[in-house]
N, C-alpha and C. Protein backbone atom coordinates (compact mmCIF):
# COMPACT_ATOMS: atom_id res chain seq x y z
N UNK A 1 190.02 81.21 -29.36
CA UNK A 1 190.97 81.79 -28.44
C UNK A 1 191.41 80.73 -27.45
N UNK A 2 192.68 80.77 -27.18
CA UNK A 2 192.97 79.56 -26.15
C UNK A 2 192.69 80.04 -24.60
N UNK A 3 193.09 79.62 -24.01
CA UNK A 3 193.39 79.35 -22.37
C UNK A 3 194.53 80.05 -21.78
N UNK A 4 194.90 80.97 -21.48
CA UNK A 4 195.87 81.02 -20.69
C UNK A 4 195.05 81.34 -18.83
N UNK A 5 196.32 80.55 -18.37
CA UNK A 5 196.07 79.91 -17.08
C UNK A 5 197.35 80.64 -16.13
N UNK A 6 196.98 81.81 -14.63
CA UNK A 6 198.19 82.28 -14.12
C UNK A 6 197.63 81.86 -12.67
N UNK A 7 198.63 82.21 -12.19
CA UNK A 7 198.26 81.80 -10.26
C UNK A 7 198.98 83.17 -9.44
N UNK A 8 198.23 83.60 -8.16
CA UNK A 8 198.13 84.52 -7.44
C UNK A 8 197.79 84.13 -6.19
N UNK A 9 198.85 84.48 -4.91
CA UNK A 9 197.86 84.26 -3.89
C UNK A 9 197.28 85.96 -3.22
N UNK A 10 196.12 85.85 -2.79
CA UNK A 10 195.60 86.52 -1.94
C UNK A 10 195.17 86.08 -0.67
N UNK A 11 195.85 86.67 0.33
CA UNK A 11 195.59 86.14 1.64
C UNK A 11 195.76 84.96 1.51
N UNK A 12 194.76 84.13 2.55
CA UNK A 12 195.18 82.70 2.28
C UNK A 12 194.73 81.90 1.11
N UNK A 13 194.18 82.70 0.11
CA UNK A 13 193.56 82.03 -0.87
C UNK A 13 194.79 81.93 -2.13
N UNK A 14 194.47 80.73 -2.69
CA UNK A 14 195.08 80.62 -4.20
C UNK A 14 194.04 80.96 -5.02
N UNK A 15 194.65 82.19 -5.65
CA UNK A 15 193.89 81.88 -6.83
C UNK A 15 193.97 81.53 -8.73
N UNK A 16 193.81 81.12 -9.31
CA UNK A 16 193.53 81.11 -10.60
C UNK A 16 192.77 81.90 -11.19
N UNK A 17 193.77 82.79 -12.26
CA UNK A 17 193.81 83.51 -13.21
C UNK A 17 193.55 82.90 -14.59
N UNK A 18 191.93 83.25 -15.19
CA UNK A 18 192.04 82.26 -16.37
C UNK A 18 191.65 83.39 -17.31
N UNK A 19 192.50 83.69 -18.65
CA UNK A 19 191.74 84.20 -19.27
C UNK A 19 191.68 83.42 -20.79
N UNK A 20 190.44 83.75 -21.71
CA UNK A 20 190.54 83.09 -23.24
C UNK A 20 188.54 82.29 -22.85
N UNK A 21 189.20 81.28 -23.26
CA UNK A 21 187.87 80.29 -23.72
C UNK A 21 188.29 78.71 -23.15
N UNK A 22 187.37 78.48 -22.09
CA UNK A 22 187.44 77.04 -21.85
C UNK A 22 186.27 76.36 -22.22
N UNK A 23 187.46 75.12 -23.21
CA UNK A 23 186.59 74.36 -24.13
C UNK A 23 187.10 72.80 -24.01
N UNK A 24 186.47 72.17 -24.67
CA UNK A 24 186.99 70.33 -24.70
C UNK A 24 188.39 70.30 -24.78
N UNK A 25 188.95 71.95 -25.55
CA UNK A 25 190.58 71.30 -25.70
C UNK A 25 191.00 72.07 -24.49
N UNK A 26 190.84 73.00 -23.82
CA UNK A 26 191.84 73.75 -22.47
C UNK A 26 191.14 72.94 -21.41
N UNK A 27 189.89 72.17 -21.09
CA UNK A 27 189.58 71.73 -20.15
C UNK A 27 190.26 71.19 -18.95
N UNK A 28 190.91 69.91 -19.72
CA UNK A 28 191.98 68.62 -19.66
C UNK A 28 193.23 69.57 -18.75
N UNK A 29 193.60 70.60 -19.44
CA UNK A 29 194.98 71.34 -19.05
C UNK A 29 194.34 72.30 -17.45
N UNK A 30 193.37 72.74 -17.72
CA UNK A 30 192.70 73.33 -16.39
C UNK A 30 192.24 72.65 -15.49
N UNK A 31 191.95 71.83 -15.37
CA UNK A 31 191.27 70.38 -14.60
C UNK A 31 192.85 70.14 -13.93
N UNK A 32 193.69 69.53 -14.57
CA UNK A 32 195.04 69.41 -13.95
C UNK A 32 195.82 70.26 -13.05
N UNK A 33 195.31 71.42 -13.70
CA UNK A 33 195.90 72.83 -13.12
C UNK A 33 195.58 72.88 -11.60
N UNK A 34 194.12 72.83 -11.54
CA UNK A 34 193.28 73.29 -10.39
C UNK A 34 193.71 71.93 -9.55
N UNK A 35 194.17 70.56 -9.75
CA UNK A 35 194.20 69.70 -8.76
C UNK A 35 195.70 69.58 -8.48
N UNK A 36 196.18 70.09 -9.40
CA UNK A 36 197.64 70.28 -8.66
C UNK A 36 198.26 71.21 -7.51
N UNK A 37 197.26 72.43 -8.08
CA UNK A 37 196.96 73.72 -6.96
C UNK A 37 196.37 73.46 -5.85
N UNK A 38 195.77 72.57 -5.52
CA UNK A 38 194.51 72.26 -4.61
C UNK A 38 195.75 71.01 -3.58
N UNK A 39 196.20 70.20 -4.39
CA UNK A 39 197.20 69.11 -3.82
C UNK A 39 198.76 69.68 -3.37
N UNK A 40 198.87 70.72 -3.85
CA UNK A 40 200.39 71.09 -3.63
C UNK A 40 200.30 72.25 -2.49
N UNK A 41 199.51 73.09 -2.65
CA UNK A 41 199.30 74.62 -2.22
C UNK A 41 198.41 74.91 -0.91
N UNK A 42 197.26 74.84 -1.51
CA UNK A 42 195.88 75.28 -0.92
C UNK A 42 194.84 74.55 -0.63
N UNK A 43 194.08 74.22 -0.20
CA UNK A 43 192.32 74.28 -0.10
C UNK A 43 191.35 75.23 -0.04
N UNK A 44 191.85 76.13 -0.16
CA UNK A 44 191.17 77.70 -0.32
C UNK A 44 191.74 78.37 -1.95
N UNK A 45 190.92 77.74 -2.18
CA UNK A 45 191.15 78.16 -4.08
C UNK A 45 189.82 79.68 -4.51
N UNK A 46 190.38 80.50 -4.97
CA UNK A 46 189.34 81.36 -6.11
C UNK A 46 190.14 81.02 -7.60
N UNK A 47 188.64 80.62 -7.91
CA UNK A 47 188.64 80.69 -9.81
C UNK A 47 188.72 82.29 -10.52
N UNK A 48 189.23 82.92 -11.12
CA UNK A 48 188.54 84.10 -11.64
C UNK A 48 188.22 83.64 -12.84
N UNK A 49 187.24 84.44 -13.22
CA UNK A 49 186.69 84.03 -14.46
C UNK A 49 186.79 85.22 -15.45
N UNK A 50 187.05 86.34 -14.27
CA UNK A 50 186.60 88.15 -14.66
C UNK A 50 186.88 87.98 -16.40
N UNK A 51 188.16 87.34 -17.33
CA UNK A 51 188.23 87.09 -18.51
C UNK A 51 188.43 86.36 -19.35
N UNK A 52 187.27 85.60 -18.94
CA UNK A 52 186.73 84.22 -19.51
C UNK A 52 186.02 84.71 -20.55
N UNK A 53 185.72 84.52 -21.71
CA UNK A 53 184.36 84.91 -23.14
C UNK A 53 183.88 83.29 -23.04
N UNK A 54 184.16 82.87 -23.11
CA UNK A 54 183.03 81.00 -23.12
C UNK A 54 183.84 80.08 -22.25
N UNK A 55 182.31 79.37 -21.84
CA UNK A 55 182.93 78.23 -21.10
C UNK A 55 181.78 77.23 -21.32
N UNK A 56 181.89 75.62 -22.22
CA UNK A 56 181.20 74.72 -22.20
C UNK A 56 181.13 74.02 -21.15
N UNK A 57 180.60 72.71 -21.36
CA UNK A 57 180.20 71.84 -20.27
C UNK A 57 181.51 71.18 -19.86
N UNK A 58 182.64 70.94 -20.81
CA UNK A 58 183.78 70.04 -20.22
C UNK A 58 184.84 71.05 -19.44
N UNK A 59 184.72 72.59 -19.60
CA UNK A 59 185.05 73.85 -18.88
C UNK A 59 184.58 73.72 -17.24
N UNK A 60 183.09 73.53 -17.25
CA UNK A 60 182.69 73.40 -15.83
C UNK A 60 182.68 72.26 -15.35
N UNK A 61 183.02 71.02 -15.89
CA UNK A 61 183.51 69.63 -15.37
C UNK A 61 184.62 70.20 -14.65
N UNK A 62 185.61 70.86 -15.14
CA UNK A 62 187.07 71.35 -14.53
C UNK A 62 186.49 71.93 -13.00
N UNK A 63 185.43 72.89 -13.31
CA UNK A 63 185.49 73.60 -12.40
C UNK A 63 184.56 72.84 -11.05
N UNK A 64 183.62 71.75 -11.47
CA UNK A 64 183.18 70.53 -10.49
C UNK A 64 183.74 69.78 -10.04
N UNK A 65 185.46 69.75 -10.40
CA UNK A 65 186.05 68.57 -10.33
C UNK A 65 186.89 69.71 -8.91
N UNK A 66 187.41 71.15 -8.94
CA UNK A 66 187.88 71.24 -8.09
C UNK A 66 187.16 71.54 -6.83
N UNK A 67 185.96 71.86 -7.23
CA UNK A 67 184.89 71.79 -6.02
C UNK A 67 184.88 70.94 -5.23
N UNK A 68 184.84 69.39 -6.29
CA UNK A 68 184.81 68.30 -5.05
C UNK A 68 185.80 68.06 -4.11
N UNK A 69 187.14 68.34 -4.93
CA UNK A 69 188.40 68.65 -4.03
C UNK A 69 188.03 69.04 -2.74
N UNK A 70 187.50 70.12 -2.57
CA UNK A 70 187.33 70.92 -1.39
C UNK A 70 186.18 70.67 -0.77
N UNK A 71 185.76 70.28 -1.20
CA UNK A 71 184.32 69.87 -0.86
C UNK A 71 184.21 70.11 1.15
N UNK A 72 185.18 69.04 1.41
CA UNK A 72 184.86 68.75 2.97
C UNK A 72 185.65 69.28 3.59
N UNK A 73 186.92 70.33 3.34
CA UNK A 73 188.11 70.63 4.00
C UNK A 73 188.69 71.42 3.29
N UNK A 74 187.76 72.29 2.69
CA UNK A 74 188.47 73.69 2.13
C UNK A 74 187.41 74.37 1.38
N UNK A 75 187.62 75.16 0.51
CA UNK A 75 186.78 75.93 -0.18
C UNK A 75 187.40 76.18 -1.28
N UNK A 76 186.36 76.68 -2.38
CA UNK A 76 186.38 76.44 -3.60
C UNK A 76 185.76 77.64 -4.06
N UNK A 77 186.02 78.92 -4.25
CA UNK A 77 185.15 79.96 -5.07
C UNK A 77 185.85 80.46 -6.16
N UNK A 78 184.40 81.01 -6.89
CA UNK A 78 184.41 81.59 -8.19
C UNK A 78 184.51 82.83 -7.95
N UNK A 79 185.21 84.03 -9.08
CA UNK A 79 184.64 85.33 -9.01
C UNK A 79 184.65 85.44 -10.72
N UNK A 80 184.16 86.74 -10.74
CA UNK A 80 184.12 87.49 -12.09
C UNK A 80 183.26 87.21 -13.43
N UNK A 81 182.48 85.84 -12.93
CA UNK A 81 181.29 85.32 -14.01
C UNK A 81 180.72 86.19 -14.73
N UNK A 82 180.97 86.16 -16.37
CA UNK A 82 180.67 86.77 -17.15
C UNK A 82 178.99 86.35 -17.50
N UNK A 83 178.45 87.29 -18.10
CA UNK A 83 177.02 86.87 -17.86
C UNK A 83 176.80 85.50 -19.15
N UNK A 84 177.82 85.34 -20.03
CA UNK A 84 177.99 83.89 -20.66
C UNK A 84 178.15 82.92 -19.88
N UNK A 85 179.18 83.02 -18.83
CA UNK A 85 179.42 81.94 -17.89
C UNK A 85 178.31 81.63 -16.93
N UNK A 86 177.94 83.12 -16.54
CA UNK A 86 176.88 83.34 -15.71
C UNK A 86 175.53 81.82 -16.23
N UNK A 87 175.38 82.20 -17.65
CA UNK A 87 174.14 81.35 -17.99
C UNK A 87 174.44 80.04 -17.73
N UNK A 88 175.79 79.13 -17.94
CA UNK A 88 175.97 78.27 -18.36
C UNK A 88 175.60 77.67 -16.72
N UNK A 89 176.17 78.45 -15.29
CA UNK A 89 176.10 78.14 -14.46
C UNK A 89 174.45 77.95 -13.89
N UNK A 90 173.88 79.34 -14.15
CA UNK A 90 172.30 79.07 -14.25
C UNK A 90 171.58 77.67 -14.62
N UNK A 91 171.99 77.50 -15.57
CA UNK A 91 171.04 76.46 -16.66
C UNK A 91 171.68 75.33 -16.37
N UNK A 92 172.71 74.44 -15.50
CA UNK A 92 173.50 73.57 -15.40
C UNK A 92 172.80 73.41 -13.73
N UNK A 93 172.45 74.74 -12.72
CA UNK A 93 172.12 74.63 -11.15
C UNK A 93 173.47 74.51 -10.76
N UNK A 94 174.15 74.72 -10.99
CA UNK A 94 175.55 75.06 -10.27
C UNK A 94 175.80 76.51 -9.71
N UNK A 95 175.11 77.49 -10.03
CA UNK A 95 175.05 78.62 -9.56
C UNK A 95 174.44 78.48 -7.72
N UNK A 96 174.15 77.27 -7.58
CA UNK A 96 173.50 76.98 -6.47
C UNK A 96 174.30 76.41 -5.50
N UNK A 97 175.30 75.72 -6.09
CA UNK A 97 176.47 74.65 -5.63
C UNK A 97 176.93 76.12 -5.17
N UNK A 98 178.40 76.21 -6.28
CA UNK A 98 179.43 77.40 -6.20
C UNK A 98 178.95 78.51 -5.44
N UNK A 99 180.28 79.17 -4.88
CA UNK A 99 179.99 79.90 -3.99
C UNK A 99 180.48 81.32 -5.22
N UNK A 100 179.80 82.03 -5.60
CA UNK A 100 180.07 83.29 -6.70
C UNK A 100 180.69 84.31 -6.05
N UNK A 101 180.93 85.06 -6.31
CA UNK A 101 181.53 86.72 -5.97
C UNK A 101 181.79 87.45 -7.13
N UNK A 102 181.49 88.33 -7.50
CA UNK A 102 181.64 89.70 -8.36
C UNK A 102 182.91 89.98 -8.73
N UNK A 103 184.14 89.90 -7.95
CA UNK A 103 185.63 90.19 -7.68
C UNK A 103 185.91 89.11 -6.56
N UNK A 104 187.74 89.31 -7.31
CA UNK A 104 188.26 87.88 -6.39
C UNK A 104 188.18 88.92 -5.39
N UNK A 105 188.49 90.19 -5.34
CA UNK A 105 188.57 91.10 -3.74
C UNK A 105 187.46 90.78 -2.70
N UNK A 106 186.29 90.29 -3.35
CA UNK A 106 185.05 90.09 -2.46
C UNK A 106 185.35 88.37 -2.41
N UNK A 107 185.73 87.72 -3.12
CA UNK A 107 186.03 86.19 -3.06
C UNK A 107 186.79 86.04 -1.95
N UNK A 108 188.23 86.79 -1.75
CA UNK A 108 188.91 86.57 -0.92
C UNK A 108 188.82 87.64 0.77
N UNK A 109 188.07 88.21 0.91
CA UNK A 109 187.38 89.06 1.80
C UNK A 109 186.89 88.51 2.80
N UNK A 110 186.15 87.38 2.67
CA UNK A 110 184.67 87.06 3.29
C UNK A 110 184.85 85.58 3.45
């Protein structure tokens, strides 16, 4: 399944709408996505993930790469981690980094 990739703002947040499978081949295209969003738009980014089915390791490179973006002068959250994504974040300690939420409504809330 591919990647499709949409954008939404809520409040002051941008967010990204991803649904499909991020893999070695949508990575590259999401990685770009998120630093163009981050450079043009926002520093207050949510990821949704709510319909994501897989995400490998070059998937969450994308999603480390916009973290660091924000790192010092904005923010960077996830919502909707599927309990696939869920693991990958577990077993990687990035669940520790990222800031999670259940719904972008609770992402962009708080």
């Amino acid at each position: 399944m591919s990647l499709t990739i949409s954008d939404r703002s809520a409040g002051d947040f941008h967010v990204v709408e991803l649904a499909g499978d991020i893999d070695i081949e949508s990575a590259r295209e999401l990685r770009a996505h998120i630093v163009e969003r981050i450079s043009d738009s926002s520093s207050r980014v949510v990821v949704d993930l709510t319909d994501v089915a897989f995400m490998d390791s070059s998937g969450l490179g994308a999603l480390v790469g916009g973290w660091q973006m924000t790192r010092e002068d904005g923010e960077f959250r996830i919502a909707g981690a599927s309990p696939v994504v869920q693991r990958v974040l577990s077993i990687t300690g990035m669940e520790q980094v990222f800031q999670l939420y259940p719904t972008v409504a609770d992402a962009t809330s708080s």
